[in-house]
Protein backbone atom coordinates (compact mmCIF):
# COMPACT_ATOMS: atom_id res chain seq x y z
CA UNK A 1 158.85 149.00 320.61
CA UNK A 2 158.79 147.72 316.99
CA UNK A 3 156.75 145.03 316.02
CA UNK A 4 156.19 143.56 312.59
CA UNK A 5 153.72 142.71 310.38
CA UNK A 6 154.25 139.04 309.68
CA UNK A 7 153.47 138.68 312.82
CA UNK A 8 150.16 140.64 312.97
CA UNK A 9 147.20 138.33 313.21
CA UNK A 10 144.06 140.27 313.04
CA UNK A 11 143.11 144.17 313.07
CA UNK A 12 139.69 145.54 314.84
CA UNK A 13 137.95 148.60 315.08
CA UNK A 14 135.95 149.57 317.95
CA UNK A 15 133.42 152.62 317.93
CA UNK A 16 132.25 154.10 321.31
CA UNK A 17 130.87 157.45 321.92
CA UNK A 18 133.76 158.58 324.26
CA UNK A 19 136.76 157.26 321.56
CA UNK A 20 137.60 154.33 319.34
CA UNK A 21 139.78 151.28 320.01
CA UNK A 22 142.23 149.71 317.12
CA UNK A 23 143.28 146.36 318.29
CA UNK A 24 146.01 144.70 316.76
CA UNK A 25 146.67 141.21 317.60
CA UNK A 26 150.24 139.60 316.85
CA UNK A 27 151.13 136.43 317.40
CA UNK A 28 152.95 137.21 321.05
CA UNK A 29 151.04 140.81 321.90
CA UNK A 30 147.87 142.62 321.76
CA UNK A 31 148.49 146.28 320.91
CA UNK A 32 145.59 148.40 321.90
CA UNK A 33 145.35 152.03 320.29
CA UNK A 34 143.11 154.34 321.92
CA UNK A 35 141.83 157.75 320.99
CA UNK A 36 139.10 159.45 318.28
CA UNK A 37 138.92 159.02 314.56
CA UNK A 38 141.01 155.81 314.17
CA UNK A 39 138.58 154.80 311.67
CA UNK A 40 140.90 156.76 308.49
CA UNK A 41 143.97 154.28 310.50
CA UNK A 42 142.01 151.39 310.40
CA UNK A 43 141.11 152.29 306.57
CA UNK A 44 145.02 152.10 305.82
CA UNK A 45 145.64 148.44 307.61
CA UNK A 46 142.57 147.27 305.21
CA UNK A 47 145.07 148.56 301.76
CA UNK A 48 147.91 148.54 302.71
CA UNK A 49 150.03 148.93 306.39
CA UNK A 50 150.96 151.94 307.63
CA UNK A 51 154.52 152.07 307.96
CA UNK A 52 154.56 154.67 310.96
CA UNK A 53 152.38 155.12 313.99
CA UNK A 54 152.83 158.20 315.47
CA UNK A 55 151.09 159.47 318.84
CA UNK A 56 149.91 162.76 319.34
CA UNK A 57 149.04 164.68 322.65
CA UNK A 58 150.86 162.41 324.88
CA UNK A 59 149.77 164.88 327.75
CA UNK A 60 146.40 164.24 327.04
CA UNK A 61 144.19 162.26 330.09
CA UNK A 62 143.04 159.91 327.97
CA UNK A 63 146.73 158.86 326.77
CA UNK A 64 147.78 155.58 328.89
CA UNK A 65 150.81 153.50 328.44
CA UNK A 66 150.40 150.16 331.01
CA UNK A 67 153.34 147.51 330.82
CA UNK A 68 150.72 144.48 331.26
C-alpha cells in the first residue's frame, strides 16, 4: 500500500517494555507500526519524512498484518 504524506495527520510514539508502537494517523487510515527501537523512526518523521519503510523479519511472531 502507498500512502502519502499530505494526508498524514499526526505521528505517535508509544514505549512499552515488550516493543514500541508508531502510529500514524491519515486522514482515511490509522497505520500502526509495531516492533523495538522505533524511537530513531519516529526521530526522522519529527525532521523530515522518511521516504521508505521497510520491514524486517517478517517471520518473526510478533510481525502481524490484520486487514481491519
Amino acid at each position: 500500500m502507498t500512502f502519502y504524506y499530505a494526508y498524514l495527520l499526526s505521528v505517535e510514539l508509544v514505549i512499552d517494555a515488550d516493543h514500541n508502537l508508531i502510529i500514524l494517523c491519515f486522514t482515511l487510515q490509522k497505520i500502526i507500526l509495531k516492533g523495538y527501537r522505533l524511537d530513531d523512526l519516529f526521530e526522522q518523521f519529527a525532521h523530515e519524512k522518511p521516504d521508505r519503510i521497510m520491514v524486517h523479519d517478517v517471520g518473526s511472531p510478533y510481525f502481524r498484518a490484520s486487514g481491519s
